[in-house]
N, C-alpha and C. Protein backbone atom coordinates (compact mmCIF):
# COMPACT_ATOMS: atom_id res chain seq x y z
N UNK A 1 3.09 6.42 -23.91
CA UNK A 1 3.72 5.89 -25.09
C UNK A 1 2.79 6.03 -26.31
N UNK A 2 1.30 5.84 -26.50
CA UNK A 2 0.82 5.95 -27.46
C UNK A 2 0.19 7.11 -27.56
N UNK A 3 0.29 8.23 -26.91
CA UNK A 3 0.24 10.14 -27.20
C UNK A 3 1.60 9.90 -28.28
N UNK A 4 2.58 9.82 -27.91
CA UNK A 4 3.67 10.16 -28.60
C UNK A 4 3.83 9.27 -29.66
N UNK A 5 3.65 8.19 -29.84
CA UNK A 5 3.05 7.71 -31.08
C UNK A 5 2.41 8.37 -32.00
N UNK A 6 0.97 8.98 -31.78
CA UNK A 6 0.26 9.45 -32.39
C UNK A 6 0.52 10.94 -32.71
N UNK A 7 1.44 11.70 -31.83
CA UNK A 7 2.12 12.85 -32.19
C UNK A 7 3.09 12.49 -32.86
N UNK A 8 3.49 11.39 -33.10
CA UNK A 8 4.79 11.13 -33.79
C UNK A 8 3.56 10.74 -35.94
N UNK A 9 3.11 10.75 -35.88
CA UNK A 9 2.12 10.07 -36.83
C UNK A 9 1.28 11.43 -37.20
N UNK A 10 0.94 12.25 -36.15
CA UNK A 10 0.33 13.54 -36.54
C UNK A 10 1.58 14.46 -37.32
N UNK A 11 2.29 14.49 -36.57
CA UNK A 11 3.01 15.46 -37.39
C UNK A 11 4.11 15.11 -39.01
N UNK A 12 4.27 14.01 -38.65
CA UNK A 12 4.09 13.06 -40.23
C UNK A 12 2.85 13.49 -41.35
N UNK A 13 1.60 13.33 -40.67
CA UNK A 13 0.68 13.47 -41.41
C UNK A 13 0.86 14.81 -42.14
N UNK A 14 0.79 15.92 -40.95
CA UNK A 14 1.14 17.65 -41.57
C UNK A 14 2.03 17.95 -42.28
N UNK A 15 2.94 16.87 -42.11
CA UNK A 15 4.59 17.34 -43.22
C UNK A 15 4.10 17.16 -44.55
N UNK A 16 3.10 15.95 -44.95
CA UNK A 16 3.02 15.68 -45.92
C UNK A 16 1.98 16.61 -46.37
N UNK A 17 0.82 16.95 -45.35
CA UNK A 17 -0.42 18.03 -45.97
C UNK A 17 0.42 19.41 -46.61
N UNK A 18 1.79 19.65 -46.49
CA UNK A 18 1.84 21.19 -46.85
C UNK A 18 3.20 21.12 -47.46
N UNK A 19 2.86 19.43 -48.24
CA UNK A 19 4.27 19.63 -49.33
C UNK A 19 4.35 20.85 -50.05
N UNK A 20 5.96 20.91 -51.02
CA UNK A 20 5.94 22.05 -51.88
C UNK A 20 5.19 22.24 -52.75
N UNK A 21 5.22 23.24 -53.44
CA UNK A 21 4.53 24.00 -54.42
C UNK A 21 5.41 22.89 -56.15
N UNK A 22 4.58 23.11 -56.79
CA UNK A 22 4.97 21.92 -58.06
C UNK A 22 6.16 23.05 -59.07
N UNK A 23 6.91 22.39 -59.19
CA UNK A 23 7.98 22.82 -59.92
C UNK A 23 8.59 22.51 -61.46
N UNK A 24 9.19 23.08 -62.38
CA UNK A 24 9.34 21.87 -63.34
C UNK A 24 10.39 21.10 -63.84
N UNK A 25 10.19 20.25 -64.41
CA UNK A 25 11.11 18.84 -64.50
C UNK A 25 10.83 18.55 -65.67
N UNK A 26 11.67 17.37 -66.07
CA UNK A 26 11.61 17.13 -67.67
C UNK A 26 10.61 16.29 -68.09
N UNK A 27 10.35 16.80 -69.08
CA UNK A 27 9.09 16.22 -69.87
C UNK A 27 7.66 16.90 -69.20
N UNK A 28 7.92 17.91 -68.26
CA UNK A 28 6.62 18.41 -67.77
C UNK A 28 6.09 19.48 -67.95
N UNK A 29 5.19 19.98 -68.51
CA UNK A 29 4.59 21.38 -68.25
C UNK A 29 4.00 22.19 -67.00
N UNK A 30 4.60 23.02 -66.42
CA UNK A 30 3.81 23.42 -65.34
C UNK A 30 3.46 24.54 -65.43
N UNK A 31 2.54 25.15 -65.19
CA UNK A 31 2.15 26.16 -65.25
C UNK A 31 1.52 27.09 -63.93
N UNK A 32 2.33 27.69 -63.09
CA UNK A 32 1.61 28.15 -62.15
C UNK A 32 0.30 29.43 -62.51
N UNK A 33 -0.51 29.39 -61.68
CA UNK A 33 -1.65 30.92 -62.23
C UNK A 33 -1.89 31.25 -60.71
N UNK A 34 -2.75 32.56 -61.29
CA UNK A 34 -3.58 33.32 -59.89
C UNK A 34 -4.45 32.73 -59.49
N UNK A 35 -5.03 32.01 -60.10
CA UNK A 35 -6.59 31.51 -60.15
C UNK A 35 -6.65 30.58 -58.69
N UNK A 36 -8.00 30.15 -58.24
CA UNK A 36 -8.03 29.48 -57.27
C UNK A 36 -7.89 28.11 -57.71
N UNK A 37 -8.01 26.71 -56.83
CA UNK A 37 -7.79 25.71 -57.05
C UNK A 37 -9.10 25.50 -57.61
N UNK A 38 -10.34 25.59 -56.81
CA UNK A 38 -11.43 25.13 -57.64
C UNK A 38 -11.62 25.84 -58.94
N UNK A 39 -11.32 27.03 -59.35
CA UNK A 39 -11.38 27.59 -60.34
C UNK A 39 -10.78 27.00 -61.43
N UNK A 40 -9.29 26.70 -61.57
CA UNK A 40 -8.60 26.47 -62.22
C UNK A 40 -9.06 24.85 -62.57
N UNK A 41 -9.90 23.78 -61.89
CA UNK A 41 -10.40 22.65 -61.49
C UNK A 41 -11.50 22.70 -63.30
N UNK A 42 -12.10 23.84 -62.84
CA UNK A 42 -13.50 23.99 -63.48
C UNK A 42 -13.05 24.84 -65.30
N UNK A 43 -12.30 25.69 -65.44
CA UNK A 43 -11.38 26.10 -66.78
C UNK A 43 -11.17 24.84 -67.08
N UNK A 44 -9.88 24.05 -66.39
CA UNK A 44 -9.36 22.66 -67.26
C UNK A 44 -10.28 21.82 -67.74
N UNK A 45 -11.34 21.51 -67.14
CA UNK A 45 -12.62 20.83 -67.41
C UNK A 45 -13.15 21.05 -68.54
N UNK A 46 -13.28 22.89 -69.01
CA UNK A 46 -14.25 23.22 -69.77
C UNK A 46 -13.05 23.35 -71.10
N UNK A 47 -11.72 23.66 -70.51
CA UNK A 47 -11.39 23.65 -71.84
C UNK A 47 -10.72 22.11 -72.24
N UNK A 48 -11.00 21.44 -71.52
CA UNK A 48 -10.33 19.91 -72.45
C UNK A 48 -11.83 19.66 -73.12
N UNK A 49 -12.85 20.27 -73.17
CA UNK A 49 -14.20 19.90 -73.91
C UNK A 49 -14.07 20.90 -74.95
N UNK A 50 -13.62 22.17 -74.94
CA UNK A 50 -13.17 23.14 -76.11
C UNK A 50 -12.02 22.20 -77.30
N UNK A 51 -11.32 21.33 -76.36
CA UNK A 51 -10.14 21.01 -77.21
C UNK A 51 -10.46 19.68 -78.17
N UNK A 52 -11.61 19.28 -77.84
CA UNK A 52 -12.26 18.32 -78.19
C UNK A 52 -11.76 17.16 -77.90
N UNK A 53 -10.84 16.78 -76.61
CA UNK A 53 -11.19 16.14 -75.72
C UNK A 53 -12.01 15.65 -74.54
N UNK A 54 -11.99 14.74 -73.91
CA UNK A 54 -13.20 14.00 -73.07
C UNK A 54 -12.15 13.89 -71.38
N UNK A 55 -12.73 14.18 -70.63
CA UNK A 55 -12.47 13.86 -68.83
C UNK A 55 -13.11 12.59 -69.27
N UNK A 56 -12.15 11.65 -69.09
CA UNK A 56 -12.48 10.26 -68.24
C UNK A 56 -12.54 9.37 -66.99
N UNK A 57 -11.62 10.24 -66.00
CA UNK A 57 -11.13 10.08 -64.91
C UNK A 57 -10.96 11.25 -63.94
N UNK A 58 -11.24 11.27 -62.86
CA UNK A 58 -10.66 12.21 -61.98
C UNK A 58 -10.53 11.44 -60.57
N UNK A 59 -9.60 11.86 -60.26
CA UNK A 59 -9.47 11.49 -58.91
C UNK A 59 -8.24 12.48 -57.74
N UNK A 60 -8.54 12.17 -56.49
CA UNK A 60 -7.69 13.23 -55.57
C UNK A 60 -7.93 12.68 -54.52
N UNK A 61 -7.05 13.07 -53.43
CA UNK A 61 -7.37 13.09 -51.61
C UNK A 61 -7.95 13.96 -51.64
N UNK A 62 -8.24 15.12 -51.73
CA UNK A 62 -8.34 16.67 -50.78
C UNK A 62 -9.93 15.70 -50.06
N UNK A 63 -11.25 15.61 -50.53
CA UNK A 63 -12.30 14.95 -50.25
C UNK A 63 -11.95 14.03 -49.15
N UNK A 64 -11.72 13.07 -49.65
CA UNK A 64 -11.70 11.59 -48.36
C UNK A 64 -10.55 12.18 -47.18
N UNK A 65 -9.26 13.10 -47.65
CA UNK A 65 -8.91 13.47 -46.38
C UNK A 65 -9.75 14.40 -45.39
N UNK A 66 -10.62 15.01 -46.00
CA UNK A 66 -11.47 16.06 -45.12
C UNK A 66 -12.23 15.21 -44.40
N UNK A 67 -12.76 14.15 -45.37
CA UNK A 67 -13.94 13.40 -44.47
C UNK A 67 -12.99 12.27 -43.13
N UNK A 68 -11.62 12.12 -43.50
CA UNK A 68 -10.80 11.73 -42.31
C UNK A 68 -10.71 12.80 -41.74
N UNK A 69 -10.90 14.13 -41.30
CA UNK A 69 -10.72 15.24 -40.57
C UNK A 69 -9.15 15.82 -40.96
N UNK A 70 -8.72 15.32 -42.01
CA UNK A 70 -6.84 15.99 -42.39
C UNK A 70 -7.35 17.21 -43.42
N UNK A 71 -6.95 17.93 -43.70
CA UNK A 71 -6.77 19.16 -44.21
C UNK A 71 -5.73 19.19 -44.96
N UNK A 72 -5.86 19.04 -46.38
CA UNK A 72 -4.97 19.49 -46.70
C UNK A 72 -5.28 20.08 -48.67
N UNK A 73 -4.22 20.35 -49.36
CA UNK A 73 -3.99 21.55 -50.36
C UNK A 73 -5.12 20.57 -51.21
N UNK A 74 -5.70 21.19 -51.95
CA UNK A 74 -6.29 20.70 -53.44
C UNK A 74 -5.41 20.17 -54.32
N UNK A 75 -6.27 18.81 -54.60
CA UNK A 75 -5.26 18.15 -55.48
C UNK A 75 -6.17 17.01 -55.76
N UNK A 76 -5.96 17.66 -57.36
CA UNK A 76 -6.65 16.46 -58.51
C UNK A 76 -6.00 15.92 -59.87
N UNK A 77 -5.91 14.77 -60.23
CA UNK A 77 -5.68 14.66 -61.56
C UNK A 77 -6.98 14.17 -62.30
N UNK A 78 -6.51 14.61 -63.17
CA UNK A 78 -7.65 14.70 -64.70
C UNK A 78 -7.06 13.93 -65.64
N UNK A 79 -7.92 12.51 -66.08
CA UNK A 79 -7.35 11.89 -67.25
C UNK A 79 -8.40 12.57 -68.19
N UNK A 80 -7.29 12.73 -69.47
CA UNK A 80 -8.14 12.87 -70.65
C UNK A 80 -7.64 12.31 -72.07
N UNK A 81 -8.46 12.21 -73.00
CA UNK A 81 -8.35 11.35 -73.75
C UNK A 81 -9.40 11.60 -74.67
N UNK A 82 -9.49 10.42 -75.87
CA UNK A 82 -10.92 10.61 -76.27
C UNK A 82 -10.81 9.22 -77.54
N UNK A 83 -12.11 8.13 -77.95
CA UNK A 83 -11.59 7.34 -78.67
C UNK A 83 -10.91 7.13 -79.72
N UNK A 84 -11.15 8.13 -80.49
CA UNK A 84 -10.16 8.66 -81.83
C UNK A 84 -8.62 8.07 -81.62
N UNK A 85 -8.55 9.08 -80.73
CA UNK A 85 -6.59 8.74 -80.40
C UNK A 85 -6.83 7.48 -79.84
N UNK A 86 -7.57 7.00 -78.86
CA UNK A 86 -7.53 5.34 -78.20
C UNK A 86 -7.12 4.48 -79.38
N UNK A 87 -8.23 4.46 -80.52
CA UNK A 87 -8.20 4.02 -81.96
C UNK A 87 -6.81 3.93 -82.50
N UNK A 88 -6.15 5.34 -82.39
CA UNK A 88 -5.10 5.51 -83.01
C UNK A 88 -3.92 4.89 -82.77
N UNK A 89 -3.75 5.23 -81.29
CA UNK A 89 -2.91 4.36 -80.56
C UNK A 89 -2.34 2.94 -80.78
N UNK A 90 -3.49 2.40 -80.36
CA UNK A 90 -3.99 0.85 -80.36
C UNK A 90 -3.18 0.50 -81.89
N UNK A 91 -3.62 1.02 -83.14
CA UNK A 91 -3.11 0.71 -84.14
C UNK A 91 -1.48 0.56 -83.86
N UNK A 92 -1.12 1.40 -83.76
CA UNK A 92 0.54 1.59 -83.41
C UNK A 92 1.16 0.80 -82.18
N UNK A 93 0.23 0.85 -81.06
CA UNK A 93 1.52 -0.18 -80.08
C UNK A 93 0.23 -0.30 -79.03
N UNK A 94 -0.04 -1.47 -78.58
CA UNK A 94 -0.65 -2.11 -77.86
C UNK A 94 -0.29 -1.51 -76.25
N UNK A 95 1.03 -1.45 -75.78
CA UNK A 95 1.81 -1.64 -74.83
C UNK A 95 1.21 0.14 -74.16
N UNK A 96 1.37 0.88 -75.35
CA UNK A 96 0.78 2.21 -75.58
C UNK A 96 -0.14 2.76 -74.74
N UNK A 97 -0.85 1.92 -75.00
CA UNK A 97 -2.38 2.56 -74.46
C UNK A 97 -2.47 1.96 -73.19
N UNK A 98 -1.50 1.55 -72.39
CA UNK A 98 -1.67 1.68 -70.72
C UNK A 98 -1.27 3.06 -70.43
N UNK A 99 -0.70 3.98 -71.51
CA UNK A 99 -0.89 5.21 -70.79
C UNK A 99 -1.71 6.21 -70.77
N UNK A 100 -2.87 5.86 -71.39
CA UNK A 100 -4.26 6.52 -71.50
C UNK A 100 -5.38 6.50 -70.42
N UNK A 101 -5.89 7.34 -69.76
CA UNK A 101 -5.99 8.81 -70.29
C UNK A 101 -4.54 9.34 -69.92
N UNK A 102 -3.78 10.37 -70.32
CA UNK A 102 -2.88 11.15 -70.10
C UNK A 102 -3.78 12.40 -69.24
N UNK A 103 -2.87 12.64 -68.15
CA UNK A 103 -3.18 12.57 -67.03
C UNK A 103 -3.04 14.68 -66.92
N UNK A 104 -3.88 15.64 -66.64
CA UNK A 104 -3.50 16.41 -66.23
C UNK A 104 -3.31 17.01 -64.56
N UNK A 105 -3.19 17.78 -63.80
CA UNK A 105 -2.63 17.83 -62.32
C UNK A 105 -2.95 19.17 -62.10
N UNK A 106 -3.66 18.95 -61.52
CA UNK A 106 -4.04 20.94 -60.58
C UNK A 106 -3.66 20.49 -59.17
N UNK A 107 -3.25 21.79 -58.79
CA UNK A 107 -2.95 21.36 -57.32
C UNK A 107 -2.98 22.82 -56.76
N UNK A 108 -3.04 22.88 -55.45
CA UNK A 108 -3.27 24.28 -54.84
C UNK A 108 -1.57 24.87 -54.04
N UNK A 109 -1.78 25.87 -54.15
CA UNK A 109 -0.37 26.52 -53.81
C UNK A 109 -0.45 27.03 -52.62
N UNK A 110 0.82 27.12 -51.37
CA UNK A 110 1.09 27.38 -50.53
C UNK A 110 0.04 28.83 -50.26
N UNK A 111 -0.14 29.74 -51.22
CA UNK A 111 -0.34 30.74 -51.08
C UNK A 111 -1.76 31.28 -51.87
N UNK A 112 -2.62 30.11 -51.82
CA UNK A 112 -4.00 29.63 -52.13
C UNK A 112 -4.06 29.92 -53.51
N UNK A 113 -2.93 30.20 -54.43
CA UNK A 113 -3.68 29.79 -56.02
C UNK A 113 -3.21 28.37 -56.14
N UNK A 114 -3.49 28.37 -57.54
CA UNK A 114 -3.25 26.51 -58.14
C UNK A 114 -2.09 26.63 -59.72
N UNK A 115 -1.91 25.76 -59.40
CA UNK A 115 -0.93 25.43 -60.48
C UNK A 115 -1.44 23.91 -61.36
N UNK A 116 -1.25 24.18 -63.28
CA UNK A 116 -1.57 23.07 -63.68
C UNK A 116 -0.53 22.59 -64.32
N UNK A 117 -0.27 21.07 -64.07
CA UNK A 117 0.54 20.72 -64.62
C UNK A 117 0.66 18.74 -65.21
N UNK A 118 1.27 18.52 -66.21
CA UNK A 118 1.08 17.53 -66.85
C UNK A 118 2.27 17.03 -67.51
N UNK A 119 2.56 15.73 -68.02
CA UNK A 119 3.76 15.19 -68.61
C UNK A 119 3.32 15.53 -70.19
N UNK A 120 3.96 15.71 -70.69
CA UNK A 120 3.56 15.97 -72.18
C UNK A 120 3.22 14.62 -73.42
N UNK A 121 2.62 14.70 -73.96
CA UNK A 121 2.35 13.57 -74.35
C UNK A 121 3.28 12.80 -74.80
N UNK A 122 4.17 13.95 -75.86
CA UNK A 122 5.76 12.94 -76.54
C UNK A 122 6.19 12.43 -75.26
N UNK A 123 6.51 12.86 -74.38
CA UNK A 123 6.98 12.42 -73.16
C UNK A 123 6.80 11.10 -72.49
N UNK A 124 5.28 11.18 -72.49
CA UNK A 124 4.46 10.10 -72.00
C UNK A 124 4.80 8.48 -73.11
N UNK A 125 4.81 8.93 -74.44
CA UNK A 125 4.96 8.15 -75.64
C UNK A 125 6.14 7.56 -76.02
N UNK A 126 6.99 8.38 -75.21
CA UNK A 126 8.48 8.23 -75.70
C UNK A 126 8.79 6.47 -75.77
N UNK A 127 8.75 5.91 -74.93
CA UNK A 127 9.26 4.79 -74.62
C UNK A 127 8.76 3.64 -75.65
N UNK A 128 7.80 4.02 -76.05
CA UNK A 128 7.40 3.37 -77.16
C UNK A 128 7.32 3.38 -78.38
N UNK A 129 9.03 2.78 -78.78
CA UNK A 129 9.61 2.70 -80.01
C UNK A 129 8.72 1.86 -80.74
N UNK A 130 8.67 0.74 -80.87
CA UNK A 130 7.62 0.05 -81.83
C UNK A 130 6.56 0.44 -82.09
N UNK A 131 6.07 1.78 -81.83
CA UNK A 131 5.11 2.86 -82.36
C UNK A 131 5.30 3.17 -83.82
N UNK A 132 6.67 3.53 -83.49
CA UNK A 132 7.13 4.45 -84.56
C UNK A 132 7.14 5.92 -84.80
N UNK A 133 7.09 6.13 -85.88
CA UNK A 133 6.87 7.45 -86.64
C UNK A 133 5.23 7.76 -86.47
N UNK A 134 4.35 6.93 -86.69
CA UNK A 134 3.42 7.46 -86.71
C UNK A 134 2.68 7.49 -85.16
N UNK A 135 2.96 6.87 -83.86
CA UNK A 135 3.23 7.16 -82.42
C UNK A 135 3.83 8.45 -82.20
N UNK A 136 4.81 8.74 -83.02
CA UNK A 136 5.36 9.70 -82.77
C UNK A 136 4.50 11.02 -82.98
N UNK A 137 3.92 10.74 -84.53
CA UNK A 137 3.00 11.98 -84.85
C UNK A 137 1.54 12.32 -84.03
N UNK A 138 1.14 11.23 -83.21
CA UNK A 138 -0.21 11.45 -82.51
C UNK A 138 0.36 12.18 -81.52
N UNK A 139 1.36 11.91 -80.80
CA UNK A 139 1.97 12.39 -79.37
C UNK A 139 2.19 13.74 -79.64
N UNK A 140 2.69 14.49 -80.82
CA UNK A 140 2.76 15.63 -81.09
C UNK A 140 1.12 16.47 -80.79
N UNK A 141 0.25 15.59 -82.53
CA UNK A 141 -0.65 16.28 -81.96
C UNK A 141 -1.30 16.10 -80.88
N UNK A 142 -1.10 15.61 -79.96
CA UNK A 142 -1.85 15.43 -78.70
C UNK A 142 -1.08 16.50 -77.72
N UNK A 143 0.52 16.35 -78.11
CA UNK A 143 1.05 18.03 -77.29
C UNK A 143 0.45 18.88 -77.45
N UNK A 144 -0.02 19.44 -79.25
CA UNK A 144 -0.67 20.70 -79.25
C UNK A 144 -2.22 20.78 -78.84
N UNK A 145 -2.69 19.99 -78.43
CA UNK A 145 -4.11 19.94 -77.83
C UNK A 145 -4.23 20.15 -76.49
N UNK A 146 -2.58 19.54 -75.89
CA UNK A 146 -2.80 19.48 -74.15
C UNK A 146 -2.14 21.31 -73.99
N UNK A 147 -1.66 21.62 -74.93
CA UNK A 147 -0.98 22.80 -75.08
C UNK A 147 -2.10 24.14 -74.99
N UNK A 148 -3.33 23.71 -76.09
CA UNK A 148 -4.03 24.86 -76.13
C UNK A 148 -4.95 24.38 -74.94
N UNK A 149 -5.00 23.37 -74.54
CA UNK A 149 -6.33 23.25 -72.84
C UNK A 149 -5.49 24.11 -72.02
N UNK A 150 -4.55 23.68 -71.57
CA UNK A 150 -3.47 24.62 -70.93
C UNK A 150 -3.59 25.75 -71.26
N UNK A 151 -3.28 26.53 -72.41
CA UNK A 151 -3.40 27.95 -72.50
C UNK A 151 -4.90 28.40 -71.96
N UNK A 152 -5.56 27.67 -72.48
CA UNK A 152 -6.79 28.22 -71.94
C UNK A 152 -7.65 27.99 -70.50
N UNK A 153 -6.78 27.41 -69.96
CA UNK A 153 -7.45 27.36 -68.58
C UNK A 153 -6.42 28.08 -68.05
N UNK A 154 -5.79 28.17 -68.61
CA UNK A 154 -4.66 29.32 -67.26
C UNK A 154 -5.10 30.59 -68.27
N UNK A 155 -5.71 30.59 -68.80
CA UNK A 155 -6.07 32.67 -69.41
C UNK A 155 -7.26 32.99 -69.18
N UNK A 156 -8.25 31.83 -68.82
CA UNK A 156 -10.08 31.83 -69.34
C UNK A 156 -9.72 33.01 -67.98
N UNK A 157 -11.03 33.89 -68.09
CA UNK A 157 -11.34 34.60 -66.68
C UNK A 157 -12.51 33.85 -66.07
């Protein structure tokens, strides 16, 4: 009874190690590339510091599942941010800035490249009408910033 338990729990585990490949949906940018997962890991990095944004956060399984002995795809998110916009925010809606850092997503593909992908900032901002107009205008420029990290980690060689 508890083999088949644990085969019943193993193969649970594998369904989930070799979910799909990331697709897109609204309000999201995805961007699949050739690049490898760590590669594409190390571009997003260098260009949210080109964009003159800051990594504040990272976090993933792929690590602590290896060190549980599970195997499975690369997968990290990247908060980024930087105090300027925190500043900015804050002015406009309190409620706001629980969604900071805005979050980017590499993940590895069935077929060992990676794909990056992220909610867009208007997206992320939307809900917060008592922002306003000028909520509205940071979220823009914060699209075209998450826009050119993006271009440039999916083109850097």
């Amino acid at each position: 009874m508890i083999r088949i338990a644990c085969l019943i729990v193993a193969l649970g585990v594998a369904s989930i190690a070799h979910a799909k490949d990331m697709v897109a949906r609204e309000g999201w940018a995805v961007l699949p590339t050739g690049k490898s997962y760590d590669q594409l890991v190390t571009d997003v990095k260098a260009a949210v510091k080109e964009n003159g944004l800051i990594v504040v956060t990272q976090a993933g399984p792929t690590k602590a599942a290896a060190a549980r002995g599970i195997t499975i795809p690369g997968n990290r998110v990247i908060g980024v941010f930087n105090n300027d916009f925190a500043v900015r925010v804050l002015n406009t809606s309190t409620a706001a800035m629980i969604e900071a850092p805005i979050r980017l997503y590499v993940t590895e593909n069935a077929d060992g490249t990676a794909t990056l992908s992220y909610k867009t900032p208007s997206f992320v901002f939307a809900p917060y009408a008592e922002g306003g107009t000028e909520l509205q205008a940071i979220a823009l420029e914060l699209d075209g910033r998450f826009d050119a990290i993006a271009k440039s980690a999916v083109t850097s060689q």
